[in-house]
N, C-alpha and C. Protein backbone atom coordinates (compact mmCIF):
# COMPACT_ATOMS: atom_id res chain seq x y z
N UNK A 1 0.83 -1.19 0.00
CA UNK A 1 0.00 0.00 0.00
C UNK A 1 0.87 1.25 0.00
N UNK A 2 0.56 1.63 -0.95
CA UNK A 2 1.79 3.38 -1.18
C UNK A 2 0.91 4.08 -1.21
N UNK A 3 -0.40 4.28 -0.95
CA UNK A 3 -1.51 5.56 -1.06
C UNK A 3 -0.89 6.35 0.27
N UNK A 4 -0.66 7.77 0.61
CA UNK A 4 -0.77 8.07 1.33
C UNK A 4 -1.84 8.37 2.77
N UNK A 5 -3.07 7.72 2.10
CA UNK A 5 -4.21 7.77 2.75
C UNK A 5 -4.35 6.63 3.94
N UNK A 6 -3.79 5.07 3.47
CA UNK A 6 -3.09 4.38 4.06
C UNK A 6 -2.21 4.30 5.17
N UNK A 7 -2.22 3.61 6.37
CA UNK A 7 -1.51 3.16 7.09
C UNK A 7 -0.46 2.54 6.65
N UNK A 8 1.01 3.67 6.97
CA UNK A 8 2.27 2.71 6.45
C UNK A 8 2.50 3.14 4.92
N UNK A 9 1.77 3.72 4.42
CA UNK A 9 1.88 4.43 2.88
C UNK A 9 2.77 5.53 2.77
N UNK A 10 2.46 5.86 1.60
CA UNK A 10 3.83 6.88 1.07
C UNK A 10 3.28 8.12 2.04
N UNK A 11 4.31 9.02 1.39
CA UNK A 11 4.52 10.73 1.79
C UNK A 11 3.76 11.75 1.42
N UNK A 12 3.10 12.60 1.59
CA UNK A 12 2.15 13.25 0.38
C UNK A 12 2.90 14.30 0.09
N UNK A 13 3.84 15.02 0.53
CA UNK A 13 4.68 16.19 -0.06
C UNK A 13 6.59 16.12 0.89
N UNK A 14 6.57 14.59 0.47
CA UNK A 14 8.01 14.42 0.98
C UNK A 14 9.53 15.48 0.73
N UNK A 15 10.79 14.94 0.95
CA UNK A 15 11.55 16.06 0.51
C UNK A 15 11.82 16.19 -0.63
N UNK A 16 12.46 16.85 -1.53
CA UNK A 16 13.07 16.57 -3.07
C UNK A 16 14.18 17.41 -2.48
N UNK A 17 15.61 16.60 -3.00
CA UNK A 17 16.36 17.03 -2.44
C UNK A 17 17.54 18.42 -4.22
N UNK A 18 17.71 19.23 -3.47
CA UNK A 18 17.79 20.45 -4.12
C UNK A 18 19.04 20.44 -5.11
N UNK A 19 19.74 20.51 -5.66
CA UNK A 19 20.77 20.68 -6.40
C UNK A 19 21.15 22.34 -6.82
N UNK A 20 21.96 22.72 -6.14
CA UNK A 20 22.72 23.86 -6.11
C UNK A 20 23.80 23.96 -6.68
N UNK A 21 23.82 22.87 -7.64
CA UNK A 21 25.49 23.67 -8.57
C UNK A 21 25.01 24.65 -9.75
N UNK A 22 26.00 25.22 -9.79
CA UNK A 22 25.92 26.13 -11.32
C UNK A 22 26.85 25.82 -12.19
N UNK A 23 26.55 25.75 -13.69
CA UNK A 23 27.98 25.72 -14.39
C UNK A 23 28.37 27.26 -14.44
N UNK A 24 30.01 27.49 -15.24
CA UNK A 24 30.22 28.66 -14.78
C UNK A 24 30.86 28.55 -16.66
N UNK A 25 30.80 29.75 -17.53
CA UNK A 25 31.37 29.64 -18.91
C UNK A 25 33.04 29.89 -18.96
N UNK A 26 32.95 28.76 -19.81
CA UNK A 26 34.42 28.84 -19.99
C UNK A 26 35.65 29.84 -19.71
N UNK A 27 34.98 30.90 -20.51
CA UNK A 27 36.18 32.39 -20.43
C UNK A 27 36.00 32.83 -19.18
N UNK A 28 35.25 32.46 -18.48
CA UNK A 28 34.86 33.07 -17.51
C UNK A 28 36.33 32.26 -16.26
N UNK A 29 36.22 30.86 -16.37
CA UNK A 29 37.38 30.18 -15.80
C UNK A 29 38.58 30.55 -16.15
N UNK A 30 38.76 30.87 -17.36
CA UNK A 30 40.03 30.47 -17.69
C UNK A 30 40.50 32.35 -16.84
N UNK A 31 39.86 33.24 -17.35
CA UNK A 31 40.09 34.83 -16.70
C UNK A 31 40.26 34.44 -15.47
N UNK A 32 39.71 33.90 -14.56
CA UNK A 32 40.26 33.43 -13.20
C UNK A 32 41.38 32.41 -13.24
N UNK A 33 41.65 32.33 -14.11
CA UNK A 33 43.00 30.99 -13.48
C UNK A 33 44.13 32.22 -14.51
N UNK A 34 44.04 32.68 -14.87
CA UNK A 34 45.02 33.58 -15.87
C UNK A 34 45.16 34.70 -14.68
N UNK A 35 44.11 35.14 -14.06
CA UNK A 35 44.75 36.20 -13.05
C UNK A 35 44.91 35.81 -11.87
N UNK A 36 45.08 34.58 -11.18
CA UNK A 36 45.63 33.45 -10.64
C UNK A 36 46.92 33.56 -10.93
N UNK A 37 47.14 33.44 -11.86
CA UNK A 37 48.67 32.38 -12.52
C UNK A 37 49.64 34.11 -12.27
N UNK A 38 48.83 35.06 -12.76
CA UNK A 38 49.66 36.76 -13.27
C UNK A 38 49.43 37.02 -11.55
N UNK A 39 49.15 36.78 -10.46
CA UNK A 39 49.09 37.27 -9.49
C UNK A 39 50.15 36.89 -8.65
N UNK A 40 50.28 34.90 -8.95
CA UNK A 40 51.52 34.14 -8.33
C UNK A 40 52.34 34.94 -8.94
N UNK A 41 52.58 35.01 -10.23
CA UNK A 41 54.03 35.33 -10.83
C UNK A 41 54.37 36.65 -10.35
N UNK A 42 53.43 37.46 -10.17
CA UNK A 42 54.14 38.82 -9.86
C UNK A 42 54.46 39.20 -8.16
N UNK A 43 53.60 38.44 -7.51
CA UNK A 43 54.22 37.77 -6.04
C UNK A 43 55.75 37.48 -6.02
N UNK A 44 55.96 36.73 -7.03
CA UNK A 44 57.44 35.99 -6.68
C UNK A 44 57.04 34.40 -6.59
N UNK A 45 55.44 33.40 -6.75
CA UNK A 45 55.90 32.50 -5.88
C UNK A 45 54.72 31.58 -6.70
N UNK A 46 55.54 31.76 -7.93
CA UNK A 46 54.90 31.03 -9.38
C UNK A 46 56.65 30.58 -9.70
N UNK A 47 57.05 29.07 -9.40
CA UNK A 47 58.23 28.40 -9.85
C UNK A 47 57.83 27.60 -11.34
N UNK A 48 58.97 27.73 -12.11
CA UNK A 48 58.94 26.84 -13.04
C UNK A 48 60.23 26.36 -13.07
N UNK A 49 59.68 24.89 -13.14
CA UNK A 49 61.46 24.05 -12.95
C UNK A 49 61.30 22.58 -14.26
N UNK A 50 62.56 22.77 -14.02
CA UNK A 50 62.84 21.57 -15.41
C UNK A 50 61.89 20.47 -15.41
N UNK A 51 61.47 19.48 -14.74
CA UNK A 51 60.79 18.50 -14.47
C UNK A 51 60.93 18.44 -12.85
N UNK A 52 59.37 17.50 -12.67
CA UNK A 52 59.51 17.57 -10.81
C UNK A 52 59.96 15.98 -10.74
N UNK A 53 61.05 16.02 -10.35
CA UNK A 53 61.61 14.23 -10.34
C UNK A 53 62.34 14.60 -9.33
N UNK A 54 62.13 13.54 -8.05
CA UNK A 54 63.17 13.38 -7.22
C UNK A 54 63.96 11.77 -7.17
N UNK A 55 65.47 11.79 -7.16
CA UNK A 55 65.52 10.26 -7.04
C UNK A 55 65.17 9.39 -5.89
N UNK A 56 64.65 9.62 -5.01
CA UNK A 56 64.09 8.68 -4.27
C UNK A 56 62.71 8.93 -4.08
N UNK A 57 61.76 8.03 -3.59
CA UNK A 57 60.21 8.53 -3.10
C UNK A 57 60.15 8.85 -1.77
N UNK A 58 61.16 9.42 -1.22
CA UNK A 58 60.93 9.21 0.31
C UNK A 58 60.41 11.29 0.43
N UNK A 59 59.48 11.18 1.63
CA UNK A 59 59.08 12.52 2.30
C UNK A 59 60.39 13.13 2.65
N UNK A 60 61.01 12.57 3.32
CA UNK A 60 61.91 13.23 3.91
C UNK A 60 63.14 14.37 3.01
N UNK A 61 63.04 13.44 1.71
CA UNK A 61 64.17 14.28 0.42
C UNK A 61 63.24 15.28 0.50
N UNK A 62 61.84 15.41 -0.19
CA UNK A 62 61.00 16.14 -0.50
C UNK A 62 60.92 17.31 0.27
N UNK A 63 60.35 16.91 1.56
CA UNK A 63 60.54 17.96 2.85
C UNK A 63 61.82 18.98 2.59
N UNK A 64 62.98 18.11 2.42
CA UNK A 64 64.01 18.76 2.92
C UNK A 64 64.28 20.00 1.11
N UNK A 65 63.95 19.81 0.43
CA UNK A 65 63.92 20.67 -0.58
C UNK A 65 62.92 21.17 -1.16
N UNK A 66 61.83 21.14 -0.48
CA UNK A 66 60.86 22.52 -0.08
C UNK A 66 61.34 23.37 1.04
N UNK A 67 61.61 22.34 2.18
CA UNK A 67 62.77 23.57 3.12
C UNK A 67 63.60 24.20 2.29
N UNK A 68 64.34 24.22 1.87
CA UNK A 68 66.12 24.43 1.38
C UNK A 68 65.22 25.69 0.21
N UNK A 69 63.96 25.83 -0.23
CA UNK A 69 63.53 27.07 -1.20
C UNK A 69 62.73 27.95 -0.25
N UNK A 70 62.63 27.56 1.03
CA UNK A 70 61.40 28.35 1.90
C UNK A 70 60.44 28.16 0.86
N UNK A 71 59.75 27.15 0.96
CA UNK A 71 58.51 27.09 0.43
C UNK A 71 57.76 26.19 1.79
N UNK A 72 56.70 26.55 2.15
CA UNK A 72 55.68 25.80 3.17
C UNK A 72 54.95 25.09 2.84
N UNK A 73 53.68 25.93 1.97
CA UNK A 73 52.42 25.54 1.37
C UNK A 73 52.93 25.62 -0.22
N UNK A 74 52.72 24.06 -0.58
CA UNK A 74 53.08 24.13 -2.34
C UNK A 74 52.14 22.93 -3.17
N UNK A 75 51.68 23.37 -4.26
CA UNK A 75 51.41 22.92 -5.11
C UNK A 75 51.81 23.02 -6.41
N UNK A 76 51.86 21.39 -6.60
CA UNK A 76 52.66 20.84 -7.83
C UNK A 76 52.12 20.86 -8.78
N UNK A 77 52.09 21.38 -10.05
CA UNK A 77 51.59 20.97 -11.58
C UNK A 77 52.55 20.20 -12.04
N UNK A 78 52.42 18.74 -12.96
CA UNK A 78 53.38 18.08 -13.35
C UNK A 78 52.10 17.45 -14.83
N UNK A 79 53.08 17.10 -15.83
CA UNK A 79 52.66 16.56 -16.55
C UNK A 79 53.18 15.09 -17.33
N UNK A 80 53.21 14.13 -16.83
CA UNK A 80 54.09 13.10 -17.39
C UNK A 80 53.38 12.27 -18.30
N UNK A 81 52.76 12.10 -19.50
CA UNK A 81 52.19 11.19 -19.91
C UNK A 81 52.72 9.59 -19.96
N UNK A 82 53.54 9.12 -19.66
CA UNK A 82 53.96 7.84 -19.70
C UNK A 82 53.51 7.30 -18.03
N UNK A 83 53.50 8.13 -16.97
CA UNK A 83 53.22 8.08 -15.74
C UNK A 83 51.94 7.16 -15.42
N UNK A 84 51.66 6.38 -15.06
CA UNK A 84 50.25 5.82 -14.27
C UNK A 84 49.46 6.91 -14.13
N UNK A 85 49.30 7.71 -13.31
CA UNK A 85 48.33 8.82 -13.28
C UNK A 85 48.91 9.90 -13.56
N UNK A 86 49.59 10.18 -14.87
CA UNK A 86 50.33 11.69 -15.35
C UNK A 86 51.00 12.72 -14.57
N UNK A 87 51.61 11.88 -13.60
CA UNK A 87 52.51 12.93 -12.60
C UNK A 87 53.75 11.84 -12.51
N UNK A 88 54.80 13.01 -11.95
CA UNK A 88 55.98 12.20 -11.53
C UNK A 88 55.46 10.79 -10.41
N UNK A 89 55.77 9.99 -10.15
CA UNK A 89 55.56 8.80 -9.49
C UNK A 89 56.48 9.02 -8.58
N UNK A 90 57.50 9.43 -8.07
CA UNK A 90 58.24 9.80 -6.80
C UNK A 90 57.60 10.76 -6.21
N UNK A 91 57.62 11.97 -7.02
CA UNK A 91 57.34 12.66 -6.09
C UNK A 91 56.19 12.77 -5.54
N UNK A 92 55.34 12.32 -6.46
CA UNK A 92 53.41 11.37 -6.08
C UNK A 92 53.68 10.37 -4.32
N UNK A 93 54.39 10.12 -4.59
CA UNK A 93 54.39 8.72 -3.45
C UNK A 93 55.43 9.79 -2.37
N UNK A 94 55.99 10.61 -2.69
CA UNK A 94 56.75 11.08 -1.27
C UNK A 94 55.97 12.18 -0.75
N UNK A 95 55.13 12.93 -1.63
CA UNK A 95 54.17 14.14 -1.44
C UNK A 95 52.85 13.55 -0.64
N UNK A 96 52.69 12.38 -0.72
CA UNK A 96 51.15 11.81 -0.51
C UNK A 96 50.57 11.77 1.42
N UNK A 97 51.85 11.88 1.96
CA UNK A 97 51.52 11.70 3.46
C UNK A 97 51.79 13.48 3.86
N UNK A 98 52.39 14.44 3.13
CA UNK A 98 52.33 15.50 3.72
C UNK A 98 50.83 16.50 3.12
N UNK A 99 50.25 17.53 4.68
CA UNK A 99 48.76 18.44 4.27
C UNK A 99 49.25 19.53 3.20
N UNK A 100 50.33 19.66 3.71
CA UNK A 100 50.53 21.12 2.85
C UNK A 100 51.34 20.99 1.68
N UNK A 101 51.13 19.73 0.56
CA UNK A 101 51.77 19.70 -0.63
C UNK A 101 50.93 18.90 -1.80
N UNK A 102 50.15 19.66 -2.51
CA UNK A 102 49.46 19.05 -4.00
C UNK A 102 50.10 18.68 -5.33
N UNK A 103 49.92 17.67 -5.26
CA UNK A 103 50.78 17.20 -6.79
C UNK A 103 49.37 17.01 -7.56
N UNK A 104 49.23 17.85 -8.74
CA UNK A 104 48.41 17.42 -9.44
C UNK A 104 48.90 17.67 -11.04
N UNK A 105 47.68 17.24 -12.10
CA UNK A 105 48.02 16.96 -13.49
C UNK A 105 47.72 17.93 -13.95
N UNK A 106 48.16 18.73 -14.81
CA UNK A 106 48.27 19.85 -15.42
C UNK A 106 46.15 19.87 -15.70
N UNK A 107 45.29 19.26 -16.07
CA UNK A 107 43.37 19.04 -16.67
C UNK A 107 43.27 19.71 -15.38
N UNK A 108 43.77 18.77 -14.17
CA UNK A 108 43.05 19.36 -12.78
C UNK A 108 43.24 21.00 -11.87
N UNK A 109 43.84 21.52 -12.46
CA UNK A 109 44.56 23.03 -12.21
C UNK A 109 42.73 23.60 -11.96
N UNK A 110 42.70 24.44 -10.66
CA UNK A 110 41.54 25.19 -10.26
C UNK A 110 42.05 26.11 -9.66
N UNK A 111 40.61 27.34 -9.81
CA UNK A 111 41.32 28.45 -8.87
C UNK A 111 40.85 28.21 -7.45
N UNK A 112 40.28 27.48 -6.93
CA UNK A 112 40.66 26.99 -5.69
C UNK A 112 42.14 26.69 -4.89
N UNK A 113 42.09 25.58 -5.61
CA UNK A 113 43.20 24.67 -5.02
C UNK A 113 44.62 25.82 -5.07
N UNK A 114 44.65 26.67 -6.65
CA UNK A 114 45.53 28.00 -6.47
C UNK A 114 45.56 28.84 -5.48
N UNK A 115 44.51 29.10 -4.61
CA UNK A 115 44.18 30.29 -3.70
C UNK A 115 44.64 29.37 -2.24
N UNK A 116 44.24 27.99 -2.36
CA UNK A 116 44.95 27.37 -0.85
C UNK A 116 46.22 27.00 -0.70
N UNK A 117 46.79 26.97 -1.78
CA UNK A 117 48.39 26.89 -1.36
C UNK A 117 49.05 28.16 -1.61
N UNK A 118 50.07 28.67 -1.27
CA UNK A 118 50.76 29.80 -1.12
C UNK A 118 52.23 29.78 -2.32
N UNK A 119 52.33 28.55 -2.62
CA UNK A 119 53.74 28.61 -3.68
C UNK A 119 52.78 27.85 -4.41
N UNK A 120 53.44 27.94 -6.24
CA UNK A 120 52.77 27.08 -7.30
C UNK A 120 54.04 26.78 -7.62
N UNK A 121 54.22 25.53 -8.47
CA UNK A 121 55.59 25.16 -8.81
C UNK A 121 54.80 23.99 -9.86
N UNK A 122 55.83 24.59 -11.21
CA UNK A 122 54.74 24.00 -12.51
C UNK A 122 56.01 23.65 -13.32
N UNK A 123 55.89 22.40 -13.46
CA UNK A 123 56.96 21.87 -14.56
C UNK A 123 56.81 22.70 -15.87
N UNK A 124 57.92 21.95 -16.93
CA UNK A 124 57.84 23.17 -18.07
C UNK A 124 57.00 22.40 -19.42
N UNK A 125 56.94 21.22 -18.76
CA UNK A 125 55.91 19.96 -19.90
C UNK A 125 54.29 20.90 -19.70
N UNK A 126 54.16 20.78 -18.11
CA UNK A 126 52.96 20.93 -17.52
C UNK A 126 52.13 22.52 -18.28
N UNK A 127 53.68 23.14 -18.40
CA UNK A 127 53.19 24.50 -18.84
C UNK A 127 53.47 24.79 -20.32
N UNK A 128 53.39 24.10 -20.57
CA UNK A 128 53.47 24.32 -22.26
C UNK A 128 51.89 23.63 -22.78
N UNK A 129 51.24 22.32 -21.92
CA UNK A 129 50.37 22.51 -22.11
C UNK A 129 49.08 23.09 -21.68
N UNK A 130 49.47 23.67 -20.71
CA UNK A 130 48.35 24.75 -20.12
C UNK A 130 48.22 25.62 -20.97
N UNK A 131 49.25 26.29 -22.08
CA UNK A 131 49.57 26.80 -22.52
C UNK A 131 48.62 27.11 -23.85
N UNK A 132 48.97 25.60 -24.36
CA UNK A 132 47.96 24.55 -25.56
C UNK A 132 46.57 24.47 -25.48
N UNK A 133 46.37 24.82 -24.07
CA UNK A 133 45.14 24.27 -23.69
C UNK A 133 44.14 25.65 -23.88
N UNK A 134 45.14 26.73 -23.28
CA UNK A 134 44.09 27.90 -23.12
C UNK A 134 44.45 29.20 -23.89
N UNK A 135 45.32 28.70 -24.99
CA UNK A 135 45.46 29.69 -26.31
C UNK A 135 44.79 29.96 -27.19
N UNK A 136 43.57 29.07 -27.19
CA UNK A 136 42.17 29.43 -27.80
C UNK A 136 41.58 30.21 -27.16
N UNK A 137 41.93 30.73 -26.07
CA UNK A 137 40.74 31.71 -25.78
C UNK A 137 41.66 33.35 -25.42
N UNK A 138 42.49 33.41 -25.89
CA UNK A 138 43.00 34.74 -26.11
C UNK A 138 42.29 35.66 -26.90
N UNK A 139 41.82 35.15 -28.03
CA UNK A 139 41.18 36.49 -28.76
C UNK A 139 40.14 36.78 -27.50
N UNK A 140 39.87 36.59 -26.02
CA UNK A 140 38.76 37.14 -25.40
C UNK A 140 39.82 38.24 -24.59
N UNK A 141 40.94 38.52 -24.76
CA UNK A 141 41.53 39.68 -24.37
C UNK A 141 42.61 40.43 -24.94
């Protein structure tokens, strides 16, 4: 028995539960991650380095050469396509137990995750195709 009229029956104006996302247009992202990227760089604390490879996977190398740049809070852009999940694999596995260090793939770049770490540090693979990626939308400035 599902009549609500019924004992043990349905709901007559139960919940519907709400959905609050918005999409947001393209140019509209990319102008936020472009004055993101022009805000690190003119900070000082937008790195670009040859590739992010360390020879061992251990935290402790890692740690100790984010110390050795005064860097605290950092996030990684890396782009490796031969990689299991398109990042360096060391520094994936030595980054993974510390809060204050993001290794991610050049697709996943947000202006979030930009605004919670305090250093960006972007390989030069990673940024050539960010590069690729969002040179179509220059004629919007």
């Amino acid at each position: 028995r599902t009549s609500p009229v019924f004992r043990g029956g349905g709901v007559v104006h139960g919940p519907k539960p709400k959905n609050f996302e918005f999409d947001m247009n393209k140019k509209v992202r990319v102008a936020g991650l472009r004055s993101v990227l022009t805000e690190k760089f003119a900070r000082g604390k937008l790195w670009v380095v040859r590739e992010a490879d360390i020879a061992e996977g251990k935290t402790a190398v890692l740690v100790e050469a984010l110390v050795r740049n005064g860097m605290t809070s950092v996030m990684m852009v890396d782009h490796d396509k031969w990689a299991p999940r398109m990042v360096a694999a060391n520094v994936e596995r030595a980054g993974f137990a510390l809060r204050n260090f993001l290794l991610m793939n050049y697709k996943g770049i947000n202006v979030y995750d930009l605004l919670s770490f305090e250093h960006l540090v972007i390989t030069e693979r990673a940024l050539k195709q960010l590069h690729r990626r969002f040179v179509a939308y220059d004629y919007l400035y």
